[in-house]
C-alpha atoms as a PDB file:
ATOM      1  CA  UNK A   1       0.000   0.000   0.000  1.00  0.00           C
ATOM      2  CA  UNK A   2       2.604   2.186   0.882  1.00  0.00           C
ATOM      3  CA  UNK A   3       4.018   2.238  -2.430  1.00  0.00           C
ATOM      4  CA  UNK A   4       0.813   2.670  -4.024  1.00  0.00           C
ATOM      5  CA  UNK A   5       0.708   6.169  -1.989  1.00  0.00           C
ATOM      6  CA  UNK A   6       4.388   6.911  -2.740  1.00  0.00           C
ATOM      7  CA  UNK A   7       4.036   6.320  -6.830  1.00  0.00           C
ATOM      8  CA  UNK A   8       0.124   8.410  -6.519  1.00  0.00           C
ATOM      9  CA  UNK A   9       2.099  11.217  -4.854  1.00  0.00           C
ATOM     10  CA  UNK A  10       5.199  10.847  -7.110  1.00  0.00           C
ATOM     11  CA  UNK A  11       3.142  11.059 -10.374  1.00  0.00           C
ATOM     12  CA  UNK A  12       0.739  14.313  -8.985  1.00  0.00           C
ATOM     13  CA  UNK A  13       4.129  16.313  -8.695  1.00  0.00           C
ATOM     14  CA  UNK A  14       4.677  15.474 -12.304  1.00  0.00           C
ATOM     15  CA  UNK A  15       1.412  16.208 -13.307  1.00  0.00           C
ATOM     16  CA  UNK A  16       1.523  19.336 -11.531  1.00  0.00           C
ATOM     17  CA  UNK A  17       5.205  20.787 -12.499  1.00  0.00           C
ATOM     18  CA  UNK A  18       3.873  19.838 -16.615  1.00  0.00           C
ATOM     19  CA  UNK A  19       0.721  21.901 -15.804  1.00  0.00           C
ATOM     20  CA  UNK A  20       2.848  25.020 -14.088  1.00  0.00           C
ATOM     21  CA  UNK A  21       5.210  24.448 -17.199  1.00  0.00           C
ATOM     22  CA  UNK A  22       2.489  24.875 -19.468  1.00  0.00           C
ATOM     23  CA  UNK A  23       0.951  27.807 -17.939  1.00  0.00           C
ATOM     24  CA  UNK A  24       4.282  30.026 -18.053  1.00  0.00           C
ATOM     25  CA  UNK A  25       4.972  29.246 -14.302  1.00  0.00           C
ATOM     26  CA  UNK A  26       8.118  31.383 -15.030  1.00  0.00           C
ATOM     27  CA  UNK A  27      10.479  29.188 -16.495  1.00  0.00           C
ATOM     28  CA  UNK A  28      10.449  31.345 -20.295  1.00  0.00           C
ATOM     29  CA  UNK A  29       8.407  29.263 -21.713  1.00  0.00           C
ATOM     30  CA  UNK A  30       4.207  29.672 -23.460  1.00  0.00           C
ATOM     31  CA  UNK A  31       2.804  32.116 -21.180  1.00  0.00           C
ATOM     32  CA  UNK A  32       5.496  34.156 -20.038  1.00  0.00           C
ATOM     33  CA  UNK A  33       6.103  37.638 -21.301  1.00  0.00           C
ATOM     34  CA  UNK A  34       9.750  38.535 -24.099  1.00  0.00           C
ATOM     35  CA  UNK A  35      12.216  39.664 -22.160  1.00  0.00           C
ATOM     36  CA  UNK A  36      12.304  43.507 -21.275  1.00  0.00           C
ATOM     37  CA  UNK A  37       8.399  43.117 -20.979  1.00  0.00           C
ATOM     38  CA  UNK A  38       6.018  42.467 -18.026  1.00  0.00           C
ATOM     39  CA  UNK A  39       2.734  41.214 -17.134  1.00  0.00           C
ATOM     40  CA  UNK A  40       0.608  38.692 -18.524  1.00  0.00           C
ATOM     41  CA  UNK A  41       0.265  37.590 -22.317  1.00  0.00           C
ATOM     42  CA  UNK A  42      -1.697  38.757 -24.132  1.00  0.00           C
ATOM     43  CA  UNK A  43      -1.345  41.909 -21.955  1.00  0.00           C
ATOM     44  CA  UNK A  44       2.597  42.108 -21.944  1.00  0.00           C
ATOM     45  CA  UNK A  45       3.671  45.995 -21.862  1.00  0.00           C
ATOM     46  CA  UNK A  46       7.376  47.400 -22.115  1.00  0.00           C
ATOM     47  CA  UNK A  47       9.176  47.965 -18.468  1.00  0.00           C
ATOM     48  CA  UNK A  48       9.661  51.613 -18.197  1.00  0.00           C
ATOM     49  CA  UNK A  49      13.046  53.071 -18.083  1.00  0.00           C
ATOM     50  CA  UNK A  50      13.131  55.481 -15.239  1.00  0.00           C
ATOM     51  CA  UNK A  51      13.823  59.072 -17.082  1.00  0.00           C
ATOM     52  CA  UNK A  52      17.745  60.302 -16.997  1.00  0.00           C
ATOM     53  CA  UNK A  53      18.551  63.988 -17.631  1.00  0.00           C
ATOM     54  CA  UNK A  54      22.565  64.879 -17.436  1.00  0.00           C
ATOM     55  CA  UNK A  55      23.724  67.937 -18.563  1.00  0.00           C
ATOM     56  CA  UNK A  56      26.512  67.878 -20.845  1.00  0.00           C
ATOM     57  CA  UNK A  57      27.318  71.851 -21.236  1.00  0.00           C
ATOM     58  CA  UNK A  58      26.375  74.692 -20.195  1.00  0.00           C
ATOM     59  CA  UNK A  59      27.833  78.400 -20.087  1.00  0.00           C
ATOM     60  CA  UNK A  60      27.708  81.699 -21.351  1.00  0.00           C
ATOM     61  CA  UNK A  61      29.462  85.105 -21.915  1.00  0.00           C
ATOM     62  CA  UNK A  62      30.224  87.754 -24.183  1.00  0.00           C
ATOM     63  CA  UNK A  63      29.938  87.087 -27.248  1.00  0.00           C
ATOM     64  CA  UNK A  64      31.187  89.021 -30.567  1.00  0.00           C
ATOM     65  CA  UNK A  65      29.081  90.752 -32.981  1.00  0.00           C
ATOM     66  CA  UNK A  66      29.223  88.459 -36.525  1.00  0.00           C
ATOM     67  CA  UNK A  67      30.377  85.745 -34.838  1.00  0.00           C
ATOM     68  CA  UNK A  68      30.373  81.982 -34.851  1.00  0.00           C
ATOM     69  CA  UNK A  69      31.332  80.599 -31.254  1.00  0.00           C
ATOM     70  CA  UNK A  70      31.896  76.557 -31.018  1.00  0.00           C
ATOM     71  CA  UNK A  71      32.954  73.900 -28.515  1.00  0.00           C
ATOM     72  CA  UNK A  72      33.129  70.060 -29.077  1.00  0.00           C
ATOM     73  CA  UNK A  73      31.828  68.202 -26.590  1.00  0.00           C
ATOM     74  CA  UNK A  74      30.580  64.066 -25.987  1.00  0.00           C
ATOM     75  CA  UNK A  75      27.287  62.318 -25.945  1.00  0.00           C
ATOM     76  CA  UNK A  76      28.044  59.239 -23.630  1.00  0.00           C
ATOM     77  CA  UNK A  77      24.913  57.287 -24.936  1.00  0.00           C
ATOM     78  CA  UNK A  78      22.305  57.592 -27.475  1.00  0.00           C
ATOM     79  CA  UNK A  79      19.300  59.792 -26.615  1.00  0.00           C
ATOM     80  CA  UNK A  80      17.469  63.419 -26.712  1.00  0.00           C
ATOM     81  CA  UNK A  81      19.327  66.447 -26.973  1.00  0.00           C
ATOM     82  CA  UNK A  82      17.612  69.358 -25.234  1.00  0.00           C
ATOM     83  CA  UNK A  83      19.330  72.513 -26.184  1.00  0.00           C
ATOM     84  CA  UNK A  84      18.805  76.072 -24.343  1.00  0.00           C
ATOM     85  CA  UNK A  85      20.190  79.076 -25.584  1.00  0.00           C
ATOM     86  CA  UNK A  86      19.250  82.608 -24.410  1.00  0.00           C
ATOM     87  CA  UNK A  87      20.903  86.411 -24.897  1.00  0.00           C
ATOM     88  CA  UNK A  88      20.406  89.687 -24.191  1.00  0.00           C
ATOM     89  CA  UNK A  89      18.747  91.893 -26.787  1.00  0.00           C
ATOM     90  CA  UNK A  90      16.068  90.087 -28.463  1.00  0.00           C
ATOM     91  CA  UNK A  91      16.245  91.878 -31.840  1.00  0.00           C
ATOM     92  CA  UNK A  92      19.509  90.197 -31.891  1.00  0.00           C
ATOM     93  CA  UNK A  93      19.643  87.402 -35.223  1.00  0.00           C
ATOM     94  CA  UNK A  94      21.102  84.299 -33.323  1.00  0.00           C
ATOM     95  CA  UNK A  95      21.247  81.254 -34.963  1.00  0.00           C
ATOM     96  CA  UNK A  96      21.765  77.545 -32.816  1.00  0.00           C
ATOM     97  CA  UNK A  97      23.437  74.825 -34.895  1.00  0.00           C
ATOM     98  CA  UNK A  98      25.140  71.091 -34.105  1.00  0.00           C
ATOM     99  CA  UNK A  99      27.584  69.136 -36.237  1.00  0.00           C
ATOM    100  CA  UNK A 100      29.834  66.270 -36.071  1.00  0.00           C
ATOM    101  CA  UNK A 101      32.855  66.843 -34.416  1.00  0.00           C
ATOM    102  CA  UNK A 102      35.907  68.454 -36.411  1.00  0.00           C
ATOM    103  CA  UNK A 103      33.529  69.060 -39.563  1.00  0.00           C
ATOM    104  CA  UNK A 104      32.518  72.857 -40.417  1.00  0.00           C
ATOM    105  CA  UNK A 105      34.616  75.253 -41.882  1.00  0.00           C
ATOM    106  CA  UNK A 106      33.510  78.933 -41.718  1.00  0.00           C
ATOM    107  CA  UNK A 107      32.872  78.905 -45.301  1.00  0.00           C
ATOM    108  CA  UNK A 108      31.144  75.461 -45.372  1.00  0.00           C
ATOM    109  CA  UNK A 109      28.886  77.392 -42.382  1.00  0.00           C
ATOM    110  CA  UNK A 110      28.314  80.334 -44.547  1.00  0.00           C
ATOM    111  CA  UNK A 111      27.130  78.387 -47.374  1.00  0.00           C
ATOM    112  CA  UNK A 112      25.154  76.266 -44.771  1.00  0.00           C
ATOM    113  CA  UNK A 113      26.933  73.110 -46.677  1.00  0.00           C
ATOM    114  CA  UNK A 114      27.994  71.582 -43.020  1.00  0.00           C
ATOM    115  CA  UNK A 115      26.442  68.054 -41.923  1.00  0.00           C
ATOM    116  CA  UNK A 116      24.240  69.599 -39.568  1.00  0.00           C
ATOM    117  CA  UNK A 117      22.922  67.321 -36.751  1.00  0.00           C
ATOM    118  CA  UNK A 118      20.457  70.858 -35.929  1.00  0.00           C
ATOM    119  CA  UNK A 119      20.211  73.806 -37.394  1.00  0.00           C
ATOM    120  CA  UNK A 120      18.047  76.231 -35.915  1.00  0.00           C
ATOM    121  CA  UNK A 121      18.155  79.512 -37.619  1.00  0.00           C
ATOM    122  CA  UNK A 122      17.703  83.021 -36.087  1.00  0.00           C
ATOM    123  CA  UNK A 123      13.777  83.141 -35.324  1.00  0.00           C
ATOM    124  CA  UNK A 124      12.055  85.793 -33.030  1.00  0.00           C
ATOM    125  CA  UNK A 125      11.510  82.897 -30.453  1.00  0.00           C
ATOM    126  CA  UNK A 126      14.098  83.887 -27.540  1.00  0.00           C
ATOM    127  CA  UNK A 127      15.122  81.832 -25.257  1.00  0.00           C
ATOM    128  CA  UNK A 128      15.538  79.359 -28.177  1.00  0.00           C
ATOM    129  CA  UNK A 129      14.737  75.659 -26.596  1.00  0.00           C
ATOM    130  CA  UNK A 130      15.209  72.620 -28.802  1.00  0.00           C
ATOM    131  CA  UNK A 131      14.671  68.777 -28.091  1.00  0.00           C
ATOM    132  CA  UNK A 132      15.635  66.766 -30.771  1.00  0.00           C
ATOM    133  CA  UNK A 133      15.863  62.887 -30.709  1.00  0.00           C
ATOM    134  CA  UNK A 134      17.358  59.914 -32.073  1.00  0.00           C
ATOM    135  CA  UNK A 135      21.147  61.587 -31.088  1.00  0.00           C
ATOM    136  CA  UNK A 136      23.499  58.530 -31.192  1.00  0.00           C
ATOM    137  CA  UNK A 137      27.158  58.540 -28.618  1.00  0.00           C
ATOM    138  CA  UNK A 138      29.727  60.315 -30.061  1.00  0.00           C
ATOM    139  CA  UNK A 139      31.422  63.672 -30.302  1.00  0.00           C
ATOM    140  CA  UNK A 140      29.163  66.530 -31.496  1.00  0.00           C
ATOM    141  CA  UNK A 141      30.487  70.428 -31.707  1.00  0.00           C
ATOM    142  CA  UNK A 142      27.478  72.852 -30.823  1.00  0.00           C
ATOM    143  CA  UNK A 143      27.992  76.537 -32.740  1.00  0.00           C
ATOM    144  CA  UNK A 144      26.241  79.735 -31.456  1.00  0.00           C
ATOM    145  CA  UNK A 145      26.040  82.584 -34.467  1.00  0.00           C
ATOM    146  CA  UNK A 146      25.466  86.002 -33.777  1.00  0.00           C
ATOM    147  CA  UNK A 147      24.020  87.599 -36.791  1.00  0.00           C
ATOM    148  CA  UNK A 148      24.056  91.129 -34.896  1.00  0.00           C
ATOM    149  CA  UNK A 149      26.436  94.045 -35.504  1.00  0.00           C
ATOM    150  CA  UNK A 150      26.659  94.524 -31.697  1.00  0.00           C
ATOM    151  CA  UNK A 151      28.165  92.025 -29.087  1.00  0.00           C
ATOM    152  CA  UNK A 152      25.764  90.116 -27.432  1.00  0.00           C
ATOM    153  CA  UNK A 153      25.708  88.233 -24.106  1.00  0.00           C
ATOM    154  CA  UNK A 154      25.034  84.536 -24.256  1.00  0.00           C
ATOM    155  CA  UNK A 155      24.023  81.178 -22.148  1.00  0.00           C
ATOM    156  CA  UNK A 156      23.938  78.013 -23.299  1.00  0.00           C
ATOM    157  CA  UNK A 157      22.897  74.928 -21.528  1.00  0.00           C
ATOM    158  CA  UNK A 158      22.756  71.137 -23.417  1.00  0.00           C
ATOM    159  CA  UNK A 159      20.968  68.472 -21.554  1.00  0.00           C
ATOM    160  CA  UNK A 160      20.933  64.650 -22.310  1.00  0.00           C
ATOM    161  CA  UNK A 161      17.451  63.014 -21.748  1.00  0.00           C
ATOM    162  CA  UNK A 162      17.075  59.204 -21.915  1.00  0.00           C
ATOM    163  CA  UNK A 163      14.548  56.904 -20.334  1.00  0.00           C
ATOM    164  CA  UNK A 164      10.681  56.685 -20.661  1.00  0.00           C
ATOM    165  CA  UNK A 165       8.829  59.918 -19.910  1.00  0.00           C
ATOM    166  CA  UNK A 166      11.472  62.506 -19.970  1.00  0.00           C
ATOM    167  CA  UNK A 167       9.521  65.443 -21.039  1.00  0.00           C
ATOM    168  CA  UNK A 168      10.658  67.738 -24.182  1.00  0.00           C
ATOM    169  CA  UNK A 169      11.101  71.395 -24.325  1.00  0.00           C
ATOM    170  CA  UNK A 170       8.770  73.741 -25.325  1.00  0.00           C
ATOM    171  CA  UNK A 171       9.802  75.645 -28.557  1.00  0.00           C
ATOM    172  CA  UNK A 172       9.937  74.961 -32.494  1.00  0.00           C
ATOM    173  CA  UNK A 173      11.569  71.968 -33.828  1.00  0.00           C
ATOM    174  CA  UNK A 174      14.513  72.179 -35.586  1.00  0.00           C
ATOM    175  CA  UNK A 175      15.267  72.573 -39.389  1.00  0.00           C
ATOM    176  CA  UNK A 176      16.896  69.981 -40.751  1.00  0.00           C
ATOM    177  CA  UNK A 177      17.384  71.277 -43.882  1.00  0.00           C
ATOM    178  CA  UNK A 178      21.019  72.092 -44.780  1.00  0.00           C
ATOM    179  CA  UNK A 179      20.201  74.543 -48.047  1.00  0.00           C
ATOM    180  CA  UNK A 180      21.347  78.083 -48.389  1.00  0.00           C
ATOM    181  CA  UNK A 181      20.200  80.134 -45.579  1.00  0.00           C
ATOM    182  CA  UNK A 182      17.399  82.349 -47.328  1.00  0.00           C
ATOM    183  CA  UNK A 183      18.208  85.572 -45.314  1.00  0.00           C
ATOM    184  CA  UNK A 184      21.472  85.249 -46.507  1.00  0.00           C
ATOM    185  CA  UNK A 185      22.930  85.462 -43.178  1.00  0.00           C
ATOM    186  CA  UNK A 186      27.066  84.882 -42.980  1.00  0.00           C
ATOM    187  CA  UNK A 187      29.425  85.312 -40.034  1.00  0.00           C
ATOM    188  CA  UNK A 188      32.854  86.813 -40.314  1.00  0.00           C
ATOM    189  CA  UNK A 189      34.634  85.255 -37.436  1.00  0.00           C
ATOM    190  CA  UNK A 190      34.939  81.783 -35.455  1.00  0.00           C
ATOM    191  CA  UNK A 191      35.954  81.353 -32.133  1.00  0.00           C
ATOM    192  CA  UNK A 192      35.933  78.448 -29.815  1.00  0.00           C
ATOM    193  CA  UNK A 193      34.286  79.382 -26.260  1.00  0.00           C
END
């Protein structure tokens, strides 16, 4: 009898490991969720990634009449760019522009033939704020152009945003076009901040 009992007992902890198996008792198998998702299928959802903001520059100071100030800088990973750039008078043409790092001559700016990343030209929106997306790691250069025939005082902040959630900045999006400025705008000097 005793056996009888031991085999009944042995053979319902089969049956009931199979059953758990089958109904995704966690082991990755029918019934479990891909990985980097939760809940229950059907009804699997993305985790959330808790929203990062670092900020990767950020300054200001004088800054030249005709003028096109730069500074290289690094994007550790791939994410949003949120870009903040304010200055003093705002009848002041200032233009907000990102490249690859080491590309951009002054005359390659002036002819707006640069690789630009974002080009935001001189609008009467001041503080100009920018989010743009899909940035990958690597080594950007961020150039500030005063259009004005006075010197101008300038800030500049860059922020990297990745995660779920992180929200954007108010403001108009960037121009990605890289044809001839229409205004004909040029600078006469580069400088690096």
């Amino acid at each position: 009898m005793r056996s009888i009992k031991y085999d009944a007992a042995r053979l319902l902890g089969v049956a009931l490991a199979g059953v758990l198996a089958a109904c995704g008792g966690g082991d990755g198998g029918p019934g479990t969720c891909p990985a980097g998702q939760m809940g229950v299928p059907p009804n699997c959802a993305p985790i959330l990634q808790p929203c990062q903001q670092d900020v990767l520059d950020s300054g200001g100071g004088a800054h030249p009449a005709s003028t096109l100030a730069f500074y290289d800088f690094s994007v550790p990973r791939s994410g949003r760019l949120d870009i903040t750039v304010d200055w003093t008078d705002p009848a002041s043409p200032i233009g907000v522009y990102l490249v690859p790092v080491g590309t951009c001559t002054l005359d390659e700016f002036n002819a707006r033939s640069c690789d630009f990343v974002v080009r935001s030209e001189p609008s009467p929106m001041k503080p100009r704020k920018i989010s743009s997306g899909g940035f990958a790691a690597g080594n950007y250069r961020w150039l500030i152009a005063s259009y004005s025939d006075v010197d101008e005082s300038v800030s500049y902040q860059i922020v990297l945003s990745t995660g779920d959630n992180c929200p954007a900045l108010g403001g108009a999006a960037p121009s990605a076009s890289s044809a001839g400025d229409p205004a004909g705008r040029a600078v006469e000097h580069a400088m690096p901040r």
